[in-house]
N, C-alpha and C. Protein backbone atom coordinates (compact mmCIF):
# COMPACT_ATOMS: atom_id res chain seq x y z
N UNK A 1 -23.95 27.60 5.34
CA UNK A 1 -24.57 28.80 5.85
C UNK A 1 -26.06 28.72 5.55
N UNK A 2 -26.79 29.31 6.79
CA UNK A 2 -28.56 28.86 6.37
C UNK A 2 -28.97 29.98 5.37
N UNK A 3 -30.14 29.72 4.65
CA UNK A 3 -30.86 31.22 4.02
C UNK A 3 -30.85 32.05 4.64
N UNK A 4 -31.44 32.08 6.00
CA UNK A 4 -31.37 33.30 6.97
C UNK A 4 -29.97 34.36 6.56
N UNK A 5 -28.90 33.55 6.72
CA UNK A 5 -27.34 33.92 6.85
C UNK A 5 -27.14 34.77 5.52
N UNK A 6 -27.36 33.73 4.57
CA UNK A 6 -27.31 34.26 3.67
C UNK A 6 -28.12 35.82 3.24
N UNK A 7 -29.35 35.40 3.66
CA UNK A 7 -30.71 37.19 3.15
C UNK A 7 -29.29 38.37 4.08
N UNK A 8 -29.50 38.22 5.13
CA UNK A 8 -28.78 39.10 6.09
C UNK A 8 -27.26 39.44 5.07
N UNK A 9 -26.38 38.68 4.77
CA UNK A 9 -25.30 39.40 3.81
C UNK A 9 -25.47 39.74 2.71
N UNK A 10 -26.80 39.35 2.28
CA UNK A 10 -27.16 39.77 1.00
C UNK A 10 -27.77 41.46 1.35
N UNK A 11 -28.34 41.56 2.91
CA UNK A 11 -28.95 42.94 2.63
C UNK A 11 -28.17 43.94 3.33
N UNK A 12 -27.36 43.36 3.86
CA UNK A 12 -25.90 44.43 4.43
C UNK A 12 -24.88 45.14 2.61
N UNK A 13 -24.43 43.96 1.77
CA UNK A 13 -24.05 44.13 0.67
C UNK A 13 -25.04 45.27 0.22
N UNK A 14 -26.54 45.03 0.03
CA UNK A 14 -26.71 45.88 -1.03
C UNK A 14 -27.53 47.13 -0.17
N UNK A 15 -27.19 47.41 0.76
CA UNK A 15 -27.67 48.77 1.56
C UNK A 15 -26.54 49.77 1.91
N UNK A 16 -26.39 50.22 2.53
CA UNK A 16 -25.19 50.95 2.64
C UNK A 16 -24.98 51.34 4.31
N UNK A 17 -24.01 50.91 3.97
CA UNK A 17 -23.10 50.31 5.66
C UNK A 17 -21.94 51.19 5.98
N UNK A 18 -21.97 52.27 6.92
CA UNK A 18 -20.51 52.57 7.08
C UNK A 18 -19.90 52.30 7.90
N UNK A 19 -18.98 51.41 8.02
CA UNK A 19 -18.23 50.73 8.98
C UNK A 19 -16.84 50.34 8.52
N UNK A 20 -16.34 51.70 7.70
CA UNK A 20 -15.07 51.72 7.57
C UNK A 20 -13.88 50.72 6.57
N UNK A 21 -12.91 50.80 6.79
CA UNK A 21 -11.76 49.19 5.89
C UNK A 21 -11.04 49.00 6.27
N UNK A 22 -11.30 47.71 6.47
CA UNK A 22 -10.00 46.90 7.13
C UNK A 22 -8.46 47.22 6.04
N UNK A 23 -7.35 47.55 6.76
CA UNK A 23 -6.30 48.08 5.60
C UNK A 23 -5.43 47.06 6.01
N UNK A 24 -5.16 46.46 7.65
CA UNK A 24 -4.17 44.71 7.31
C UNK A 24 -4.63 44.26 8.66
N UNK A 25 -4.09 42.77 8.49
CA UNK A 25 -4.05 42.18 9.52
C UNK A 25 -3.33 41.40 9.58
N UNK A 26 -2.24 41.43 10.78
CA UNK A 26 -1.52 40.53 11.20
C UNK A 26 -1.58 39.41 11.93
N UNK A 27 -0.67 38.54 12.58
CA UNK A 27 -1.28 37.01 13.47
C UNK A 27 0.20 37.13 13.33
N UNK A 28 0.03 35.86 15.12
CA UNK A 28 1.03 36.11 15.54
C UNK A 28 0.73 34.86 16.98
N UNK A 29 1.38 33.59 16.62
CA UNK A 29 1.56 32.72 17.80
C UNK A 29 2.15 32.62 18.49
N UNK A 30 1.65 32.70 19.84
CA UNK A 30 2.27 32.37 21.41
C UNK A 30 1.56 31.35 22.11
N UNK A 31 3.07 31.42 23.19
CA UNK A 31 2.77 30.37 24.17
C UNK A 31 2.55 31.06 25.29
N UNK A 32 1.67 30.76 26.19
CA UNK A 32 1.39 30.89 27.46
C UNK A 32 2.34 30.13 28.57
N UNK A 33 3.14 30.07 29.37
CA UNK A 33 3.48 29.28 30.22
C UNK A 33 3.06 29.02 30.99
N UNK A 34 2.91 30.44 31.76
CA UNK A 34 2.23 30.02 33.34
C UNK A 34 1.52 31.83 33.36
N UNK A 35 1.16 31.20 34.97
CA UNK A 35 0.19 32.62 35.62
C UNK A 35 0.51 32.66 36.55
N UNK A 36 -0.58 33.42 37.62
CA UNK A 36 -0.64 33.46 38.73
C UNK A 36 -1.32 32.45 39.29
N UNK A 37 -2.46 31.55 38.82
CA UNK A 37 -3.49 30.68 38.28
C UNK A 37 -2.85 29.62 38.44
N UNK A 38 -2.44 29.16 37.89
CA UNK A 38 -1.68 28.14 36.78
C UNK A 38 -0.14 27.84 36.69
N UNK A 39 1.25 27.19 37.38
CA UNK A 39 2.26 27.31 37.06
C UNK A 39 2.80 26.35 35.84
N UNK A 40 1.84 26.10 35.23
CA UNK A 40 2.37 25.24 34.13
C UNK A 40 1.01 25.06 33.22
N UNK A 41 1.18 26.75 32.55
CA UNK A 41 -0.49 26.56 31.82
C UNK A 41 0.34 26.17 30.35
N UNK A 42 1.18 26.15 29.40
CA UNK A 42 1.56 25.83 28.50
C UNK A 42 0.63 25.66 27.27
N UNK A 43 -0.23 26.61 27.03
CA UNK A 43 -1.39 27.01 26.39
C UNK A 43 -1.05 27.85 24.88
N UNK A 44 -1.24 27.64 24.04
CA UNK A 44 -0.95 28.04 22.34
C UNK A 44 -1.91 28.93 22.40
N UNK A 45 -1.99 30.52 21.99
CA UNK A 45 -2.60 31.44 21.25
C UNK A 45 -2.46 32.17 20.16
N UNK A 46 -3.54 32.62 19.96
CA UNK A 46 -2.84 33.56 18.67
C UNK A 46 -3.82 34.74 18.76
N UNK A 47 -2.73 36.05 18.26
CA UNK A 47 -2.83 37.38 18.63
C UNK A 47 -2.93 37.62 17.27
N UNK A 48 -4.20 38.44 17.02
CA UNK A 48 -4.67 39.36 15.84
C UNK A 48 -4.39 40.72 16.20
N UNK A 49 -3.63 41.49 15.01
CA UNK A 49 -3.73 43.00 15.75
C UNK A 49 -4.21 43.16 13.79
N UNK A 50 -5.11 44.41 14.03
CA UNK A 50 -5.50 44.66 12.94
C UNK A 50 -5.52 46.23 12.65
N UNK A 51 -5.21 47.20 11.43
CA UNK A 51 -5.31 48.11 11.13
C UNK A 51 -6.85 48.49 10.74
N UNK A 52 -7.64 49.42 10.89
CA UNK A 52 -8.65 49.90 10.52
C UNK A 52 -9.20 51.04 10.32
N UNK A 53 -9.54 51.99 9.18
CA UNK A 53 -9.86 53.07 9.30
C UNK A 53 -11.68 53.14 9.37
N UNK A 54 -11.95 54.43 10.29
CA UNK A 54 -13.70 54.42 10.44
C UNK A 54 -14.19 55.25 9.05
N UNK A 55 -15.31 55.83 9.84
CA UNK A 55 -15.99 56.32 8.23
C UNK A 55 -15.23 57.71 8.44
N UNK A 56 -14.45 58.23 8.91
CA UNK A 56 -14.29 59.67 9.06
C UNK A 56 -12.90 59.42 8.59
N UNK A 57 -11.98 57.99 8.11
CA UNK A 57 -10.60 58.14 7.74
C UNK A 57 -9.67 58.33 8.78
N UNK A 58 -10.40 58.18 9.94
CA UNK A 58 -8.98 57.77 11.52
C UNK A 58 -8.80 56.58 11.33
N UNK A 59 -7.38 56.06 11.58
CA UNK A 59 -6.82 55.06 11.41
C UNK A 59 -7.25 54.56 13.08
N UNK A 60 -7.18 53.31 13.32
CA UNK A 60 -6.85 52.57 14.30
C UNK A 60 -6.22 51.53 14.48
N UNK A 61 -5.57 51.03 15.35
CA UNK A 61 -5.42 49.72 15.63
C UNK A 61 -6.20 48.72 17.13
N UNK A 62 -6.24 47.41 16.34
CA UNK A 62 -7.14 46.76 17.42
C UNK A 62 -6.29 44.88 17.54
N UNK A 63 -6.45 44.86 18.57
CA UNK A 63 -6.07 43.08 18.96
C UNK A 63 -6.37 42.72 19.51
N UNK A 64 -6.65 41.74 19.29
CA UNK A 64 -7.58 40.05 19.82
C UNK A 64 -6.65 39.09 19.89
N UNK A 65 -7.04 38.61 21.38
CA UNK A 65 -5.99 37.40 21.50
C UNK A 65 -7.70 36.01 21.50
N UNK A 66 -7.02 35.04 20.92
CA UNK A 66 -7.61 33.92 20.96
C UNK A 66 -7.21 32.58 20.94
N UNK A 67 -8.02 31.50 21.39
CA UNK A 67 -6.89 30.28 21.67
C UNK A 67 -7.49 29.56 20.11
N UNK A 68 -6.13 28.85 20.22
CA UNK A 68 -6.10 28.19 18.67
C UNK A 68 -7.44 28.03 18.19
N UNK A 69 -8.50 26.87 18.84
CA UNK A 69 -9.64 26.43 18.62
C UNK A 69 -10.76 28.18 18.13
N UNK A 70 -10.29 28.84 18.98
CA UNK A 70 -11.20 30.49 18.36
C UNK A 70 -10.91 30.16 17.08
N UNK A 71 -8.93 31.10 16.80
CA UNK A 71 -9.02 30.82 15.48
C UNK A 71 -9.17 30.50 14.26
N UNK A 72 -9.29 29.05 14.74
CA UNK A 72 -9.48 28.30 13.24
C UNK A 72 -11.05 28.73 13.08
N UNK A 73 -11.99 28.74 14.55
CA UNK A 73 -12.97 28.98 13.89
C UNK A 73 -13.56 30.64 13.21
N UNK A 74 -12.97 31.30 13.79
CA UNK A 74 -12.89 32.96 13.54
C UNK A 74 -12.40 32.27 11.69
N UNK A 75 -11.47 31.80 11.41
CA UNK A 75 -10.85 31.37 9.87
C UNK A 75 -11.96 30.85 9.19
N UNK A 76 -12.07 30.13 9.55
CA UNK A 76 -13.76 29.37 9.01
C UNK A 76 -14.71 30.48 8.87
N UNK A 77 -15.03 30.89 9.70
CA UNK A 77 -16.19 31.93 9.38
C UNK A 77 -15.88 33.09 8.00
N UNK A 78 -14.45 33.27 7.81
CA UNK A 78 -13.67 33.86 7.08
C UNK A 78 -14.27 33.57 5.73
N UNK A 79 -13.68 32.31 5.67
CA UNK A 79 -13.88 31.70 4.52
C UNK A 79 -15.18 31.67 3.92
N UNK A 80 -15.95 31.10 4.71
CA UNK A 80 -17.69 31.59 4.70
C UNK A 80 -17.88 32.47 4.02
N UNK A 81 -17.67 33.50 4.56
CA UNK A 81 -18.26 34.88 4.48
C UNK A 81 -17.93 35.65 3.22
N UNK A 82 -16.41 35.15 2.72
CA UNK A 82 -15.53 35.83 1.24
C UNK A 82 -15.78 34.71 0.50
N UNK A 83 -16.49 33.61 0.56
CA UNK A 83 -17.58 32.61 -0.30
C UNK A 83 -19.10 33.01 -0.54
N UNK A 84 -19.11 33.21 0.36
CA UNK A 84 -20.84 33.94 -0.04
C UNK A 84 -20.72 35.63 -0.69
N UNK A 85 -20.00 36.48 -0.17
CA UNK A 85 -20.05 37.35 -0.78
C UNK A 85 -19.89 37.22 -2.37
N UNK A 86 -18.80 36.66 -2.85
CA UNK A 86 -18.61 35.89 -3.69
C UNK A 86 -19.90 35.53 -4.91
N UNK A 87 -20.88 35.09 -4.90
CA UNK A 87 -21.86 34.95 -4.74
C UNK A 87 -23.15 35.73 -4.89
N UNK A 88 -22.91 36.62 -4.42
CA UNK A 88 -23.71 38.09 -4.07
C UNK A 88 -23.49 39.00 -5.41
């Protein structure tokens, strides 16, 4: 992660941000077969659905579908990010 990356989570951490808490997140792999597109798309995804409450304490739910290659990198960035905070 560059310095840049780093100043920026360093000044989100120590300012005050309301943008709520993540309370879970699930995953969840599928296959694609086909479409309308495509009769033999046979394509691997994976579906995030996530719980979240805002700053006012409404719950929500939200999902993201992404193809494997997202994931791992959406995971990566993960890791990143609960490493540098870490850090902080």
């Amino acid at each position: 992660m560059s310095e840049r990356d780093k100043k920026a989570v360093n000044d989100v951490t120590t300012s005050s941000v309301d943008v709520g808490q993540l309370i879970d997140m699930k995953w969840k792999l599928g296959m694609a077969v086909s479409s309308d597109e495509c009769k033999h798309l046979n394509s691997p995804y994976i579906t995030l659905m996530m719980t979240v409450t805002d700053s006012s304490g409404k719950v929500g739910n939200h999902s993201l579908e992404m193809t494997t290659a997202q994931f791992f990198n959406f995971s990566r960035q993960l890791k990143d990010i609960a490493a540098l905070m870490e850090t902080v």
